[in-house]
PDB file of N, CA and C in Angstrom:
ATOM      1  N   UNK A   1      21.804  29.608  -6.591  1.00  0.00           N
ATOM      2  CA  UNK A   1      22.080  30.431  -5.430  1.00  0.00           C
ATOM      3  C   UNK A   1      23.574  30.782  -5.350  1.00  0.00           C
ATOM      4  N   UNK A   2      24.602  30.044  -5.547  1.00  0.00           N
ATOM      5  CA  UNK A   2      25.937  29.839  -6.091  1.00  0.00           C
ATOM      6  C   UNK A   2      26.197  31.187  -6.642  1.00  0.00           C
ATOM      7  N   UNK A   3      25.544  31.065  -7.855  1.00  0.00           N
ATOM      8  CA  UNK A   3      25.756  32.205  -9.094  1.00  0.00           C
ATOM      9  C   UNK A   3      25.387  34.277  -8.846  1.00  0.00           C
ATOM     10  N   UNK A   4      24.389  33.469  -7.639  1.00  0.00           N
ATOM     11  CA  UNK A   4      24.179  35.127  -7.238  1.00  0.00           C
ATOM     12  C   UNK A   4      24.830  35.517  -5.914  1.00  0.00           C
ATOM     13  N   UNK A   5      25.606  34.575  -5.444  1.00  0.00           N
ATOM     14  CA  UNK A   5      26.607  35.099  -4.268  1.00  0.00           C
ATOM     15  C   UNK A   5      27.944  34.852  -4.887  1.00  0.00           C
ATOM     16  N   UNK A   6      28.402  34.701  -5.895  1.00  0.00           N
ATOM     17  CA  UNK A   6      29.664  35.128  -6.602  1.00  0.00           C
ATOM     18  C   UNK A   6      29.281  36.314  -7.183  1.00  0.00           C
ATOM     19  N   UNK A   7      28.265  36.549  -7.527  1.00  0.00           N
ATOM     20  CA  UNK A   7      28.014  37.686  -8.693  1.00  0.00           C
ATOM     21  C   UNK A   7      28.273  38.985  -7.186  1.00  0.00           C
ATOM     22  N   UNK A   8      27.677  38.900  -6.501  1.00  0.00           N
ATOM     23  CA  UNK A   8      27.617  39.987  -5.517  1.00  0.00           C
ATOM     24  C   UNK A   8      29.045  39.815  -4.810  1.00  0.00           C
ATOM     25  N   UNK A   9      29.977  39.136  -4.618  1.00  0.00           N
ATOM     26  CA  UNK A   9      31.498  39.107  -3.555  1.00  0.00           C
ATOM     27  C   UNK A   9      32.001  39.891  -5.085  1.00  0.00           C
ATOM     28  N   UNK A  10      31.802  39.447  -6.545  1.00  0.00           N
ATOM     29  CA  UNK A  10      32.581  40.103  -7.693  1.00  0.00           C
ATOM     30  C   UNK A  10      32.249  41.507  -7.441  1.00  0.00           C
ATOM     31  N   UNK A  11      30.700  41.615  -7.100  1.00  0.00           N
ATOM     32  CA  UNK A  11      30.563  43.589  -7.248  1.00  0.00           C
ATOM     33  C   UNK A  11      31.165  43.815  -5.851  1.00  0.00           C
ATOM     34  N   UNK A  12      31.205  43.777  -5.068  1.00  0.00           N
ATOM     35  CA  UNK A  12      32.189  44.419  -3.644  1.00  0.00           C
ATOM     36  C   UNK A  12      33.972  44.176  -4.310  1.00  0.00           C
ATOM     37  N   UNK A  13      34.381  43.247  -4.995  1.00  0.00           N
ATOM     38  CA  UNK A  13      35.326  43.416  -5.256  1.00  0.00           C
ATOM     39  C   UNK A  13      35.671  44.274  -6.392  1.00  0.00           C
ATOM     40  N   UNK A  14      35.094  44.456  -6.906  1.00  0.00           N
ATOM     41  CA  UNK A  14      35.042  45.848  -8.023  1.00  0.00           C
ATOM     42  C   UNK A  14      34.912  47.262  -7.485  1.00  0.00           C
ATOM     43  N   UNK A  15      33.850  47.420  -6.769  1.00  0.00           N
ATOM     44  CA  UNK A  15      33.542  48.630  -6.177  1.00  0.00           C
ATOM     45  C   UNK A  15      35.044  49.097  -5.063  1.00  0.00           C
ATOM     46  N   UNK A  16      35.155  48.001  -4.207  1.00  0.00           N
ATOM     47  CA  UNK A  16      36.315  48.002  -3.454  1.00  0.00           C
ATOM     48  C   UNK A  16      37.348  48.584  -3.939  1.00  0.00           C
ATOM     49  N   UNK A  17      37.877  47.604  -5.125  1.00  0.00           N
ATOM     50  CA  UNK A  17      39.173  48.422  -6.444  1.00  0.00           C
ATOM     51  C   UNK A  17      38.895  49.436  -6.450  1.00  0.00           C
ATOM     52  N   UNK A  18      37.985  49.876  -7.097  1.00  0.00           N
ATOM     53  CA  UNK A  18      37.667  51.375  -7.236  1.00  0.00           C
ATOM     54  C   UNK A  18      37.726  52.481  -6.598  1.00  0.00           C
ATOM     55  N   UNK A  19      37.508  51.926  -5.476  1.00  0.00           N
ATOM     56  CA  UNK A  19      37.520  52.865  -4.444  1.00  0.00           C
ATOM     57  C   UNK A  19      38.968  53.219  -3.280  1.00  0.00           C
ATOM     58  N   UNK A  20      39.921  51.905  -3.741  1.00  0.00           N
ATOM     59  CA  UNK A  20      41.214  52.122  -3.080  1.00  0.00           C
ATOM     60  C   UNK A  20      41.816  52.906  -4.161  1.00  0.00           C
ATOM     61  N   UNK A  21      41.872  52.390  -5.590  1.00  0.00           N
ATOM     62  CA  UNK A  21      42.646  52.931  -6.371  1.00  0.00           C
ATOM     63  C   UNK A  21      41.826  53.691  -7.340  1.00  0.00           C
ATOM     64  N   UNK A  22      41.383  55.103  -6.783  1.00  0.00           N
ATOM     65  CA  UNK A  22      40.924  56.166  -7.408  1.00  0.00           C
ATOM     66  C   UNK A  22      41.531  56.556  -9.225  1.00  0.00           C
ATOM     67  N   UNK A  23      42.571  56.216  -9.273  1.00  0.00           N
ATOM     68  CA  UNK A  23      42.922  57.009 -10.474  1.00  0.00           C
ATOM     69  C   UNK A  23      44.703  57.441 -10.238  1.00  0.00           C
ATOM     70  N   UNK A  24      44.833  58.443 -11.469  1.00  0.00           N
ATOM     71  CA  UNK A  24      46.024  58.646 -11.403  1.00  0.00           C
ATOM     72  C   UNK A  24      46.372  60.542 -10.403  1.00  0.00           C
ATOM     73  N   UNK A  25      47.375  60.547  -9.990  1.00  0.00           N
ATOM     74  CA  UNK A  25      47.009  61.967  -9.009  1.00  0.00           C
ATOM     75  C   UNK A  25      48.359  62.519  -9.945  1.00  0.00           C
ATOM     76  N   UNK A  26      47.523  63.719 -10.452  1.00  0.00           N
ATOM     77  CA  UNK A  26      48.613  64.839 -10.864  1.00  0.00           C
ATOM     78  C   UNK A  26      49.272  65.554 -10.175  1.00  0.00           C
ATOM     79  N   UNK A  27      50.318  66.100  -9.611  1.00  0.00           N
ATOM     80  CA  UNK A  27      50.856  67.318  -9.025  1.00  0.00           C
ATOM     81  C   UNK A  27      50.115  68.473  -8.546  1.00  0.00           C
ATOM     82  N   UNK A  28      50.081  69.169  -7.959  1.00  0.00           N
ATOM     83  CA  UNK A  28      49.061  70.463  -7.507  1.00  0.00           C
ATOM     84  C   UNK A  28      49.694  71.621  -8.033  1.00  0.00           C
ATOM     85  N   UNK A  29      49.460  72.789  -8.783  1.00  0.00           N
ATOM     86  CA  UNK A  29      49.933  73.801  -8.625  1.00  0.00           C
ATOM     87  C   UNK A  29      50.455  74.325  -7.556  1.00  0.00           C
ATOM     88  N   UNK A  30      51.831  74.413  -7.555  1.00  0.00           N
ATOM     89  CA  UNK A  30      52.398  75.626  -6.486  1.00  0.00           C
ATOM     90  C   UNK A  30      52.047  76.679  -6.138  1.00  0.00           C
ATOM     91  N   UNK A  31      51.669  76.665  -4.664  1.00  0.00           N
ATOM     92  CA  UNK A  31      50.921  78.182  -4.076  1.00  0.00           C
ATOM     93  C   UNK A  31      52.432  78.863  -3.750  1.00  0.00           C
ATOM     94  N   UNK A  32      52.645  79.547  -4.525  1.00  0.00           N
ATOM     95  CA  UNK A  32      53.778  80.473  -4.435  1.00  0.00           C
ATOM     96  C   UNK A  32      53.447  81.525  -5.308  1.00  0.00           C
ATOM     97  N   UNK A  33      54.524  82.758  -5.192  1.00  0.00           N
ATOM     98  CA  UNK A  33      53.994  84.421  -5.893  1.00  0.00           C
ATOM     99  C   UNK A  33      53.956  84.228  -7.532  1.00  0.00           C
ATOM    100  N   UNK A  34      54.471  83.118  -7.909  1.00  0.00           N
ATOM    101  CA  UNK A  34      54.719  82.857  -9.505  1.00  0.00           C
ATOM    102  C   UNK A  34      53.784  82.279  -9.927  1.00  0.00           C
ATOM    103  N   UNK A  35      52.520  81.619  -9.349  1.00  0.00           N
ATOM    104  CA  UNK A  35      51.536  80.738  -9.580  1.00  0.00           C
ATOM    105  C   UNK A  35      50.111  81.394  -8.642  1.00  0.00           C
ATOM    106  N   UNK A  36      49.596  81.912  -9.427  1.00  0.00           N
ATOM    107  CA  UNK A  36      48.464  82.682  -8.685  1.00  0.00           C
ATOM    108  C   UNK A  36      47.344  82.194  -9.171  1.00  0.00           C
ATOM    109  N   UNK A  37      46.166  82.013  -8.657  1.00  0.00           N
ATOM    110  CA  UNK A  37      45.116  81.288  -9.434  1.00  0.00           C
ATOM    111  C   UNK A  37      44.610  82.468 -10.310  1.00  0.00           C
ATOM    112  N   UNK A  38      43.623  81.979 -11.219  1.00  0.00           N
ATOM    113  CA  UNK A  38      43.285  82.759 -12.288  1.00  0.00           C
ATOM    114  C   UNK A  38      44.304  82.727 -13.660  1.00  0.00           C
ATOM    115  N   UNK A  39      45.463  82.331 -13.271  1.00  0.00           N
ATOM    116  CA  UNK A  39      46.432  82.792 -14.374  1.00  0.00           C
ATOM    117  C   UNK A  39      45.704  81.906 -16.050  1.00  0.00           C
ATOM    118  N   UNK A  40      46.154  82.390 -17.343  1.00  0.00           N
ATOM    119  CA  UNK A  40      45.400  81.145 -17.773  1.00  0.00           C
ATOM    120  C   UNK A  40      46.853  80.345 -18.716  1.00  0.00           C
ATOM    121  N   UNK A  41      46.687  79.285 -19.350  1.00  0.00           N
ATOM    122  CA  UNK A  41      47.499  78.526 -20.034  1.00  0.00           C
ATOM    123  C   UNK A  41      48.502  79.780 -20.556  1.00  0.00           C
ATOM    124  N   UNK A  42      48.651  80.599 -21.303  1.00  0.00           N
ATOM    125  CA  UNK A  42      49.360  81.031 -21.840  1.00  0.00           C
ATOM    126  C   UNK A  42      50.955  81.512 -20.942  1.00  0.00           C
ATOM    127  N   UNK A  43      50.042  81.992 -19.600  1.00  0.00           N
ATOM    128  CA  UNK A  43      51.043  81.970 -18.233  1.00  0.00           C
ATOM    129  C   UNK A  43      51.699  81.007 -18.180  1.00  0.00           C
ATOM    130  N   UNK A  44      50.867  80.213 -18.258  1.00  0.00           N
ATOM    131  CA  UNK A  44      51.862  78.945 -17.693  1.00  0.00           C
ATOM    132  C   UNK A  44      52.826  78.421 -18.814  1.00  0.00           C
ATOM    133  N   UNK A  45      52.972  78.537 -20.302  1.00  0.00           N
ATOM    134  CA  UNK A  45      53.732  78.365 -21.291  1.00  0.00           C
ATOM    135  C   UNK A  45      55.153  79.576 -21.313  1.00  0.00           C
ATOM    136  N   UNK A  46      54.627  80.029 -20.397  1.00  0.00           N
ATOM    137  CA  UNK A  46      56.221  81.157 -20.308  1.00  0.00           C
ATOM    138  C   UNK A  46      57.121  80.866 -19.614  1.00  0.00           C
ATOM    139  N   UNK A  47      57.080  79.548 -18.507  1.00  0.00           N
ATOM    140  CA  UNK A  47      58.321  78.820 -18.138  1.00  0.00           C
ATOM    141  C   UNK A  47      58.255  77.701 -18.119  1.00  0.00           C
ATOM    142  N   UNK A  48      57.083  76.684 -18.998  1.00  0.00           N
ATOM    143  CA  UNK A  48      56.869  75.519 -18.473  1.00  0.00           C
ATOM    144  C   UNK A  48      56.481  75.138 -20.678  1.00  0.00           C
ATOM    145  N   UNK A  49      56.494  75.924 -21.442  1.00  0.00           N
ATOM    146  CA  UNK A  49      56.532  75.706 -22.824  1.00  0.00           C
ATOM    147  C   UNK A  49      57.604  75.442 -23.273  1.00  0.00           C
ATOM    148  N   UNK A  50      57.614  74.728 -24.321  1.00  0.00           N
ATOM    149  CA  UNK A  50      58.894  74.110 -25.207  1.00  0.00           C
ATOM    150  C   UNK A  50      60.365  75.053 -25.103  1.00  0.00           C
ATOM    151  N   UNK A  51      61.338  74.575 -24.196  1.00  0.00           N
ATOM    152  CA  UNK A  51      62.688  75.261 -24.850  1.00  0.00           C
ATOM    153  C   UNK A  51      62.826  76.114 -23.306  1.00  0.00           C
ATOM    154  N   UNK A  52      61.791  76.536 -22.301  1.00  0.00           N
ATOM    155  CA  UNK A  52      61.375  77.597 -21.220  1.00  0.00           C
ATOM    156  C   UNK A  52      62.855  76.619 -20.525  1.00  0.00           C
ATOM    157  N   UNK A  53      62.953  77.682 -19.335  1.00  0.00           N
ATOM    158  CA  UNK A  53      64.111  77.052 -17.934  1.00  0.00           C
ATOM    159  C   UNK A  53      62.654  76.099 -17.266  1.00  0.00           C
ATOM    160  N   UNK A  54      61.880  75.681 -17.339  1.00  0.00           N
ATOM    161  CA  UNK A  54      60.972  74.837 -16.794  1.00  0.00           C
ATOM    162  C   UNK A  54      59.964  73.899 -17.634  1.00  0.00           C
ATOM    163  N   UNK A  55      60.688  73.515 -18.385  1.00  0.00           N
ATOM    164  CA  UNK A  55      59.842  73.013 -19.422  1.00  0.00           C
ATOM    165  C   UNK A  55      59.157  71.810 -19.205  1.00  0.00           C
ATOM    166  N   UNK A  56      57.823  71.340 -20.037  1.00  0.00           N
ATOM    167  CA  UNK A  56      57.386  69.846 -19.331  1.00  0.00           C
ATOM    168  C   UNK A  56      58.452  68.806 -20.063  1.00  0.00           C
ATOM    169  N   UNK A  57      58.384  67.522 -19.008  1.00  0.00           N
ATOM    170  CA  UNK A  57      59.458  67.025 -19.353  1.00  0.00           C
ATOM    171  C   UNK A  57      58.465  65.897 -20.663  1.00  0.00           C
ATOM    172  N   UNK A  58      59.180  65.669 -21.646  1.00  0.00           N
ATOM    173  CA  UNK A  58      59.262  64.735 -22.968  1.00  0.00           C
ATOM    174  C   UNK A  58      57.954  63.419 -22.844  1.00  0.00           C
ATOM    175  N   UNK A  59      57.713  63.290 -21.933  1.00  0.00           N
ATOM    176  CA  UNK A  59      56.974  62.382 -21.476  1.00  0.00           C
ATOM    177  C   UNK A  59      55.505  62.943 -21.295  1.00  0.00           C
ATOM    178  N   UNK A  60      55.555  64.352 -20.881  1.00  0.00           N
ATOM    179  CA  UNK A  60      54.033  64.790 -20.739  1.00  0.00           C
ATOM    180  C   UNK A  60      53.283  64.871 -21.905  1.00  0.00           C
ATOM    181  N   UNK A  61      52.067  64.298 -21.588  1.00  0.00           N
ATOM    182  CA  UNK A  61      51.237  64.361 -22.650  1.00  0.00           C
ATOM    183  C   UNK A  61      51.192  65.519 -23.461  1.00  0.00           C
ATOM    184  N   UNK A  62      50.596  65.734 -24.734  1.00  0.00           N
ATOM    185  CA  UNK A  62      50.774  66.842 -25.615  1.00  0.00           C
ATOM    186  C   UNK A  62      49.135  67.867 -25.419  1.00  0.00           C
ATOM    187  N   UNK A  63      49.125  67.733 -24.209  1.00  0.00           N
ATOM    188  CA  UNK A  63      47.840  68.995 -23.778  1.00  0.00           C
ATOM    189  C   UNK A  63      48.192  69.850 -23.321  1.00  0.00           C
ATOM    190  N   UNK A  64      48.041  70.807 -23.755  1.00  0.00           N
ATOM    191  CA  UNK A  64      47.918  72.376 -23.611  1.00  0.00           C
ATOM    192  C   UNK A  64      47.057  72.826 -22.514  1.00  0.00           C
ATOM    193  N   UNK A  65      46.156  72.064 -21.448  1.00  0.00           N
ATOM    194  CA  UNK A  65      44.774  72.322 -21.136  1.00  0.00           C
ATOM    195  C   UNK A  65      45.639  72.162 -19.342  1.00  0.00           C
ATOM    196  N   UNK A  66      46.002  72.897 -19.028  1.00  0.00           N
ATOM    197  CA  UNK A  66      46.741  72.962 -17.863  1.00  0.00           C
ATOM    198  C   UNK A  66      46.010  71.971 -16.675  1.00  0.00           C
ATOM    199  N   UNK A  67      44.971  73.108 -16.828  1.00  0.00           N
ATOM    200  CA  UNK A  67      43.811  73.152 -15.577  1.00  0.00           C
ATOM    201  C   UNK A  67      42.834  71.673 -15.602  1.00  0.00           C
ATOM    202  N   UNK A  68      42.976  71.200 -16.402  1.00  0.00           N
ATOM    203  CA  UNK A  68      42.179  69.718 -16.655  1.00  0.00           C
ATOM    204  C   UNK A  68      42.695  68.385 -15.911  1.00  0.00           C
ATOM    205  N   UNK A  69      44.206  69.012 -15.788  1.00  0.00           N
ATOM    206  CA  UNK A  69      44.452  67.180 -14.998  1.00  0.00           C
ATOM    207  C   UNK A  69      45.307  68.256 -13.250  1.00  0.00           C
ATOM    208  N   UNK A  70      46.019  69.679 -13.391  1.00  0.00           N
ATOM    209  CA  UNK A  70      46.669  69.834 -12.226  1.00  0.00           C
ATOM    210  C   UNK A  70      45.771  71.280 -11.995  1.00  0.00           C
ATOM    211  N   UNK A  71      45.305  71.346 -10.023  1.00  0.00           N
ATOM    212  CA  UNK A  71      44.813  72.003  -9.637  1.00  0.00           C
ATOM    213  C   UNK A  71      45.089  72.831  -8.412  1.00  0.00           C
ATOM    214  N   UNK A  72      44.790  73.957  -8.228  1.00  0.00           N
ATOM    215  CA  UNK A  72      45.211  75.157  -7.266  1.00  0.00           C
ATOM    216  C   UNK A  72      45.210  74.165  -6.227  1.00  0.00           C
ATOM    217  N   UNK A  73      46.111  74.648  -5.357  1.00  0.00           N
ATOM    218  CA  UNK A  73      46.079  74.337  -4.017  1.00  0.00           C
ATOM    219  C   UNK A  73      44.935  74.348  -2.942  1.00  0.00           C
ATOM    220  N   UNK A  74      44.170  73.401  -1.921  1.00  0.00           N
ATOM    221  CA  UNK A  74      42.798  74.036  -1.553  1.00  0.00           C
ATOM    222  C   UNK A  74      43.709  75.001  -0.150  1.00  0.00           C
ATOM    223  N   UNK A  75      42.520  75.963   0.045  1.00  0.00           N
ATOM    224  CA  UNK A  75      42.850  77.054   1.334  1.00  0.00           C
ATOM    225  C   UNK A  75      41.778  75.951   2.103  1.00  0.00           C
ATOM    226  N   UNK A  76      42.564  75.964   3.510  1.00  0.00           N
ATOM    227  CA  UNK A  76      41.817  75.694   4.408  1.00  0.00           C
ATOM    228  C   UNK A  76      42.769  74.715   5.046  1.00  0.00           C
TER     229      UNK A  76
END
């Protein structure tokens, strides 16, 4: 009886974790006139690609895939 009321305080304490600490949170795209939704990756490599006045800094991962980890701003 022991074994199945540790087993169940372990799953609330797992689920719990999980649920305070979602993950990692990326930045949002800037809702400003330079950042319009729709734009696609290639936009965004014209000030934010290797060498640009906005470049990612040395540390960002080597994905190209913009839209996969940072997202439009919500309306509302």
């Amino acid at each position: 009886m022991k074994s199945i009321a540790g087993f169940f305080i372990f799953v609330a304490l797992v689920v719990g974790f999980l649920l305070l600490f979602p993950g990692k949170k990326y930045p949002p795209i800037p809702a400003d006139r330079l950042h319009t939704p729709g734009q696609d990756v290639a936009a965004c490599m014209e000030c934010h690609g290797t060498g640009k006045k906005y470049a990612m800094k040395k540390t960002h991962p080597p994905k190209f895939e913009c839209f996969k980890c940072h997202e439009w701003p919500r309306k509302g």
